[in-house]
PDB file of N, CA and C in Angstrom:
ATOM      1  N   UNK A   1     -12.694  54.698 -15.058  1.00  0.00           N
ATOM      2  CA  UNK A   1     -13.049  53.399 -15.537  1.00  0.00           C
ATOM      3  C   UNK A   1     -12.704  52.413 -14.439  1.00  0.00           C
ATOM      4  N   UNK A   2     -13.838  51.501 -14.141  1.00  0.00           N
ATOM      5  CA  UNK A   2     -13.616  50.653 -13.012  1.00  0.00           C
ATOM      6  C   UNK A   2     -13.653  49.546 -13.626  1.00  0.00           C
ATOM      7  N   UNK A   3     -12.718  48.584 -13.256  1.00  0.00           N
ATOM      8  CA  UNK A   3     -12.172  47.330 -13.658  1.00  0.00           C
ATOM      9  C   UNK A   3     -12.774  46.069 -13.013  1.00  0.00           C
ATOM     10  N   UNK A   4     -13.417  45.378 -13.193  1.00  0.00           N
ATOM     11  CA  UNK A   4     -13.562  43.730 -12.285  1.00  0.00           C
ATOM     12  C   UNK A   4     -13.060  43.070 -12.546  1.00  0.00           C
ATOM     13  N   UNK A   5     -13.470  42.204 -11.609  1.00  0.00           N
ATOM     14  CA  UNK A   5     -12.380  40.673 -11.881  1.00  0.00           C
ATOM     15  C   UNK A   5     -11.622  40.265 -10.506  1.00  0.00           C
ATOM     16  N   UNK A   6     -10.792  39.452 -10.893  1.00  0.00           N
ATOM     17  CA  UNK A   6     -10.104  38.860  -9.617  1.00  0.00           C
ATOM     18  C   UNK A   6      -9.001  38.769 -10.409  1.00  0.00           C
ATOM     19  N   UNK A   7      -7.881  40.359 -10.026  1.00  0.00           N
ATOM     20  CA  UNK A   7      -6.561  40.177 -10.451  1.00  0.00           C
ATOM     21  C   UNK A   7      -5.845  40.129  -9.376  1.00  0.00           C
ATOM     22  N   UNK A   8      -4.590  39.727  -9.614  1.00  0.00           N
ATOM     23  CA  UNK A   8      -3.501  39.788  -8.696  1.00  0.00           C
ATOM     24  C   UNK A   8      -3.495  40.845  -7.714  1.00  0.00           C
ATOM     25  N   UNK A   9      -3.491  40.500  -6.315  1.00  0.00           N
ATOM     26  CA  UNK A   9      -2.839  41.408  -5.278  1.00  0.00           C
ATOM     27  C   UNK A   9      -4.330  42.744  -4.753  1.00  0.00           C
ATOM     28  N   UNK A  10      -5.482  42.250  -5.691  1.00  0.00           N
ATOM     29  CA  UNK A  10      -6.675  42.825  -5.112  1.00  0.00           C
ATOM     30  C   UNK A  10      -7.293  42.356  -3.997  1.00  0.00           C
ATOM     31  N   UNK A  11      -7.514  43.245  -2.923  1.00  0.00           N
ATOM     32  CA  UNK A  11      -8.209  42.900  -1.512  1.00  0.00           C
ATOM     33  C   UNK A  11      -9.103  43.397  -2.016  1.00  0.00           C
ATOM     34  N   UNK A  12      -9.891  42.225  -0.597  1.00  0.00           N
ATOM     35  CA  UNK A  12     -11.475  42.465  -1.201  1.00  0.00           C
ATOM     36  C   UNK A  12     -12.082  44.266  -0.339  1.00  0.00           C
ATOM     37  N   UNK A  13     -12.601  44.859  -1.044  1.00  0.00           N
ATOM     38  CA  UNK A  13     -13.708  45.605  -0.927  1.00  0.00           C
ATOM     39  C   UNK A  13     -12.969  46.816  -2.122  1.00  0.00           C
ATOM     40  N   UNK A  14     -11.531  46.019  -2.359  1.00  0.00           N
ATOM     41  CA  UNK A  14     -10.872  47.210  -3.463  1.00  0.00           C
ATOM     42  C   UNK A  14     -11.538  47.001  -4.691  1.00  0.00           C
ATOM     43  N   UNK A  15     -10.990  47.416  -5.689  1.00  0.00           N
ATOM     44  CA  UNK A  15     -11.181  47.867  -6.717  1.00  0.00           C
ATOM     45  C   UNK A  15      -9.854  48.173  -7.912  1.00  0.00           C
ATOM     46  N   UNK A  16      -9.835  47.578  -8.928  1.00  0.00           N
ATOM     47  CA  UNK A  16      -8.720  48.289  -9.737  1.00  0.00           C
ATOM     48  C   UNK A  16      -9.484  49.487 -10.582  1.00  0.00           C
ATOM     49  N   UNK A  17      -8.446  50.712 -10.972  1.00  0.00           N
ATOM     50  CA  UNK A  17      -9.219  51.431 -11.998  1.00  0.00           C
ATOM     51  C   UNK A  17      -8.326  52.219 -12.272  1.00  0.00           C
ATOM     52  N   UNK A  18      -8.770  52.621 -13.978  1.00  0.00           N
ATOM     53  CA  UNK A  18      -8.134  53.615 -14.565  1.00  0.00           C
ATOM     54  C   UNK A  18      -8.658  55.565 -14.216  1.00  0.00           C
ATOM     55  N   UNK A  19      -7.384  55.934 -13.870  1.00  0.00           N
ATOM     56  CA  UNK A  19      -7.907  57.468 -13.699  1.00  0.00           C
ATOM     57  C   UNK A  19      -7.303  58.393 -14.890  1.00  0.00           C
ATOM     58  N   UNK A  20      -8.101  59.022 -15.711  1.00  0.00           N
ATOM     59  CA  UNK A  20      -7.719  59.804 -16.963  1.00  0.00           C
ATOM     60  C   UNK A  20      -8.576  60.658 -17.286  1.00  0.00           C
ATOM     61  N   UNK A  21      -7.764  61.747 -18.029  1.00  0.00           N
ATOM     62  CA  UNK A  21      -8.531  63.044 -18.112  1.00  0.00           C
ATOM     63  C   UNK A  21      -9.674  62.854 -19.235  1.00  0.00           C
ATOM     64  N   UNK A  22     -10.795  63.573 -19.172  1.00  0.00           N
ATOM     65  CA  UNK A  22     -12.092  63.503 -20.020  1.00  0.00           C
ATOM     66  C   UNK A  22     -11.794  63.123 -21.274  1.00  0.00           C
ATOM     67  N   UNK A  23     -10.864  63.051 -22.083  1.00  0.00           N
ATOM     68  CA  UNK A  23     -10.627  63.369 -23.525  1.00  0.00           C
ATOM     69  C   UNK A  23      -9.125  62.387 -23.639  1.00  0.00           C
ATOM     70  N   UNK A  24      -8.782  61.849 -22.477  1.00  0.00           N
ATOM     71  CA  UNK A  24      -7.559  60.936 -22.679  1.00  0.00           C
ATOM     72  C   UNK A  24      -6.441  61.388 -22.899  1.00  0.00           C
ATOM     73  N   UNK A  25      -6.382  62.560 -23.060  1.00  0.00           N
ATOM     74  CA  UNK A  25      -5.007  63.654 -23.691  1.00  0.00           C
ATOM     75  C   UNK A  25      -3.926  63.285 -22.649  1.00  0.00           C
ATOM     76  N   UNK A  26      -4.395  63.652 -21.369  1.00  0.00           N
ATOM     77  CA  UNK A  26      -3.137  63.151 -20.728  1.00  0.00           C
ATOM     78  C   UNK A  26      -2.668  61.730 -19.599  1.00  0.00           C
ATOM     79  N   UNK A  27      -1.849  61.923 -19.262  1.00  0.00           N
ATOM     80  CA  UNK A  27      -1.272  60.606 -18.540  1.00  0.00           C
ATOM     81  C   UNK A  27      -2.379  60.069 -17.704  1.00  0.00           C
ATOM     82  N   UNK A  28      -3.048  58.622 -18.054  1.00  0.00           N
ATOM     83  CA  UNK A  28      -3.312  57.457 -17.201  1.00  0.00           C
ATOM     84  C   UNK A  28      -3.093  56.781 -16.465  1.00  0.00           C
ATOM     85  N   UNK A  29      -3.646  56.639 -14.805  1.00  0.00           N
ATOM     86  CA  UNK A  29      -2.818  56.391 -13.853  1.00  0.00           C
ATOM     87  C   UNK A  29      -3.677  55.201 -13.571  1.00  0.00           C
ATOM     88  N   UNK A  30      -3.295  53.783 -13.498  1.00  0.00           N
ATOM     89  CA  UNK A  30      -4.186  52.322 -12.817  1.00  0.00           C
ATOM     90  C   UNK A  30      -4.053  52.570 -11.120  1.00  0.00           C
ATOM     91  N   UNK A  31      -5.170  52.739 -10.842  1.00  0.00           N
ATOM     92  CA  UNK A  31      -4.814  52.665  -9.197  1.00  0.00           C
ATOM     93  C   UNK A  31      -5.601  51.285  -8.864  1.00  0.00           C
ATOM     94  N   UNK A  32      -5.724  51.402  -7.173  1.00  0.00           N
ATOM     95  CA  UNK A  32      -6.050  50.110  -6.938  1.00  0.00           C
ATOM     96  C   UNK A  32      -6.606  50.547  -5.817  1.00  0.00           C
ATOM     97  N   UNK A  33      -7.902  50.114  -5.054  1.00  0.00           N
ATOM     98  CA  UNK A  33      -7.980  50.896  -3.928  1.00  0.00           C
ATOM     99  C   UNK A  33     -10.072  51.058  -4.090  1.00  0.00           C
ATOM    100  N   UNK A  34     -10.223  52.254  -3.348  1.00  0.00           N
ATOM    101  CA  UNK A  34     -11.525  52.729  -3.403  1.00  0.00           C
ATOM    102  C   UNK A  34     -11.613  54.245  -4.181  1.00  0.00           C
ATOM    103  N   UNK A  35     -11.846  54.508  -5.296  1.00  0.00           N
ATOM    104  CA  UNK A  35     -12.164  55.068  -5.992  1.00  0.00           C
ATOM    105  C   UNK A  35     -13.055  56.694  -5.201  1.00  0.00           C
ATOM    106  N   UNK A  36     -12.580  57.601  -5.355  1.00  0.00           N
ATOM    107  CA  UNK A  36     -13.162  58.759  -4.490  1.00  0.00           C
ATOM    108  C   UNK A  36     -14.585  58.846  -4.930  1.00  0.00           C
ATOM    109  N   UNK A  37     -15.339  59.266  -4.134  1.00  0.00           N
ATOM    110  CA  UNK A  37     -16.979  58.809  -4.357  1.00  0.00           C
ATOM    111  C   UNK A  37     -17.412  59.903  -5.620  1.00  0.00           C
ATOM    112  N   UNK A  38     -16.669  61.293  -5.594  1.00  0.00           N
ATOM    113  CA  UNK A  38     -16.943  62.013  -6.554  1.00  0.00           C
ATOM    114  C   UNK A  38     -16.543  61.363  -7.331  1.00  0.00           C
ATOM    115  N   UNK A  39     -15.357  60.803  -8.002  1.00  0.00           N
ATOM    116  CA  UNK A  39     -15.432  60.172  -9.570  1.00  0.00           C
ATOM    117  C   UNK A  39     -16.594  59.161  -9.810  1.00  0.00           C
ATOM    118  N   UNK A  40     -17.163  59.029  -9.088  1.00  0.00           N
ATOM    119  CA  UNK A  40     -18.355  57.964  -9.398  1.00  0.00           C
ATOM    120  C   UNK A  40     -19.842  58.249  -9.544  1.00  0.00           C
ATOM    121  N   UNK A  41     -20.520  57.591 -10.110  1.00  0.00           N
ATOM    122  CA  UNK A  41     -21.511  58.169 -10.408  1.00  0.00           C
ATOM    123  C   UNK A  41     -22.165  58.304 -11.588  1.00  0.00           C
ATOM    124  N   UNK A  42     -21.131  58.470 -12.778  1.00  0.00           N
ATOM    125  CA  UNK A  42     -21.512  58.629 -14.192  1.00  0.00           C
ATOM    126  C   UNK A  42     -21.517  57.645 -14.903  1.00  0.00           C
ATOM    127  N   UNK A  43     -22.325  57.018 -15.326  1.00  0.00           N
ATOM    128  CA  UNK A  43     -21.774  55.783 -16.038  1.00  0.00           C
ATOM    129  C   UNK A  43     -21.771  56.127 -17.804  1.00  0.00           C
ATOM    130  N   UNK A  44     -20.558  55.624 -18.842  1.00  0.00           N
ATOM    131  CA  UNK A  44     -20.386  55.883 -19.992  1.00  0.00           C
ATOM    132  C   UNK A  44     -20.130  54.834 -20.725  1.00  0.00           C
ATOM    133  N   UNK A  45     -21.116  54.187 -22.116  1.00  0.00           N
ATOM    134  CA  UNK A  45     -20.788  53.313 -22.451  1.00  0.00           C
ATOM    135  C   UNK A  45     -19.304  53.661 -22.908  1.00  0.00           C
ATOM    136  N   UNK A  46     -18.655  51.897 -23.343  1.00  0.00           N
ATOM    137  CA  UNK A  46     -17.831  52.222 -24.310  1.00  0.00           C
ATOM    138  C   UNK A  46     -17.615  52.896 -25.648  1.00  0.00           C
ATOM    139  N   UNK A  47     -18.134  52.774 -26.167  1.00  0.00           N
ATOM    140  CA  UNK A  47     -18.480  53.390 -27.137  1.00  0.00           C
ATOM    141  C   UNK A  47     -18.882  54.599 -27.451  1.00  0.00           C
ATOM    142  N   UNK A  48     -19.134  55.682 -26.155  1.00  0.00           N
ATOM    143  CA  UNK A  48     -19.230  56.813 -25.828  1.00  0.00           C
ATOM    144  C   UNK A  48     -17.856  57.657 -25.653  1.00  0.00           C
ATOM    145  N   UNK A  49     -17.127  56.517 -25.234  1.00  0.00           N
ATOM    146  CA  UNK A  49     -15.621  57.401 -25.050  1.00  0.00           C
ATOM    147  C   UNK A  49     -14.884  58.053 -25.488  1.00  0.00           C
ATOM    148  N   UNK A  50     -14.304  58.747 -25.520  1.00  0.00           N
ATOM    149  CA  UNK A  50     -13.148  59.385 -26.901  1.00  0.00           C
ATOM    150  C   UNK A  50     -12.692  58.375 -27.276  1.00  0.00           C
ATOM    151  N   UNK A  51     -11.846  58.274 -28.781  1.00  0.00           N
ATOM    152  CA  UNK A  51     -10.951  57.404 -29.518  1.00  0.00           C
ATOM    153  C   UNK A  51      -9.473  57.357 -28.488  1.00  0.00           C
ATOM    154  N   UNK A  52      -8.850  58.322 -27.893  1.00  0.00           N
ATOM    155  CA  UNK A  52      -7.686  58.002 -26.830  1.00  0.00           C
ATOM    156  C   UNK A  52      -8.232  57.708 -25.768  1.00  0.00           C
ATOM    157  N   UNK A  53      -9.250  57.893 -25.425  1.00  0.00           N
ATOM    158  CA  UNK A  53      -9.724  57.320 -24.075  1.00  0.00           C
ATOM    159  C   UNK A  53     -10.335  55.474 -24.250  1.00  0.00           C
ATOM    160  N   UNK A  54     -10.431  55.710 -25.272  1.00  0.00           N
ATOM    161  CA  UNK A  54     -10.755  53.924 -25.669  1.00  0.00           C
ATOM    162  C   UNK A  54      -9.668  53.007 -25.944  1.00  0.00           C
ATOM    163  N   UNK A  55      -8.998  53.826 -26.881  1.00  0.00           N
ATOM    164  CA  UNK A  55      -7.353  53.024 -26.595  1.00  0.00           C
ATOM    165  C   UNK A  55      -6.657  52.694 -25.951  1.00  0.00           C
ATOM    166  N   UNK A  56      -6.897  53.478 -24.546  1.00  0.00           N
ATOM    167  CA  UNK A  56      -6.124  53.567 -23.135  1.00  0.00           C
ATOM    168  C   UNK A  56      -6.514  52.411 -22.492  1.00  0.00           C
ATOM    169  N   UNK A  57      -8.074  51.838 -22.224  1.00  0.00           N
ATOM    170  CA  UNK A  57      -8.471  51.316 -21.576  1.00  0.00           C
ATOM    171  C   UNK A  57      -8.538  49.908 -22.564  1.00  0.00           C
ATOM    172  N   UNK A  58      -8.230  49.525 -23.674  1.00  0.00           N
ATOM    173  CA  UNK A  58      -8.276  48.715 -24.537  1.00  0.00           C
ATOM    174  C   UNK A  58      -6.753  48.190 -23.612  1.00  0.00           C
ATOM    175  N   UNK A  59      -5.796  49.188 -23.849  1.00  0.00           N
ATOM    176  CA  UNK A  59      -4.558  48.429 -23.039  1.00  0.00           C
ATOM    177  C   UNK A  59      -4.211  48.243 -22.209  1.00  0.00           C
ATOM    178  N   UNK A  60      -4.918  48.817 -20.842  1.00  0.00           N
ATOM    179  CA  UNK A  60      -4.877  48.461 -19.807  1.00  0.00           C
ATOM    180  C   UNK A  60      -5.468  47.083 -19.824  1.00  0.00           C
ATOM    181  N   UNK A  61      -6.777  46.832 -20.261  1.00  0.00           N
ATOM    182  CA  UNK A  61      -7.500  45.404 -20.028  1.00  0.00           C
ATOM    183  C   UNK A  61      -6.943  44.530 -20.652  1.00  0.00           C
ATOM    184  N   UNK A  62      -5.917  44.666 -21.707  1.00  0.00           N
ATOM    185  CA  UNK A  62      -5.344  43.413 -21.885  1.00  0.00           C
ATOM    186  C   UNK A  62      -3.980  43.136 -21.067  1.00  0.00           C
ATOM    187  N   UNK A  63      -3.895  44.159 -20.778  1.00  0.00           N
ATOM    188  CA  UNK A  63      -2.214  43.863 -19.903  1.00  0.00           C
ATOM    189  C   UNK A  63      -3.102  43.480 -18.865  1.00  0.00           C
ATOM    190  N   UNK A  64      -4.048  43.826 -17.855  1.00  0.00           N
ATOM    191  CA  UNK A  64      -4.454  43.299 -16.939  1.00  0.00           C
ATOM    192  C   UNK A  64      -4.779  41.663 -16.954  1.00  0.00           C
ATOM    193  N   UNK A  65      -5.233  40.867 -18.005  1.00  0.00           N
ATOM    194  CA  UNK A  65      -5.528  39.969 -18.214  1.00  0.00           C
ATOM    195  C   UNK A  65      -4.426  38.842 -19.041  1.00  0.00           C
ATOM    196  N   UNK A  66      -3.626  39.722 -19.396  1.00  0.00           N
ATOM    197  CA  UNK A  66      -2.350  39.261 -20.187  1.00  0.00           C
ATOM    198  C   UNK A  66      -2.748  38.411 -21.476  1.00  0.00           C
ATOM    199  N   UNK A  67      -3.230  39.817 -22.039  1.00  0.00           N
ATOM    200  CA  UNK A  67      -3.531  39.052 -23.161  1.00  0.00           C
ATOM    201  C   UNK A  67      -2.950  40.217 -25.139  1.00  0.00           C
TER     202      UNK A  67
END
């Protein structure tokens, strides 16, 4: 999951994003950076996601935004 916006401490050509396994089961890592070209490529609505994989990214985007 790739993140936009203009958060804190992002250089430009980076990127924030969540890295997590297909099904959300295990640990979620926010990196920051350029995203390896193989994870890219697929695009999935929200609403396509698993229920832990939607939750995950529900809390990342509000802690990112502080909300």
């Amino acid at each position: 999951m790739v993140f936009t916006g203009l958060f804190d401490g992002r250089k430009p050509g980076e990127y924030t994003y969540l890295s997590m396994s297909d099904d959300g089961s295990e640990d979620a890592e926010l990196r920051t950076g350029v995203p390896p070209y193989e994870w890219m490529g697929r695009e999935i609505s929200f609403d396509g996601l698993p229920e832990a994989c939607r939750e995950r990214v529900l809390g990342v985007y509000r802690k990112l935004w502080g909300l």
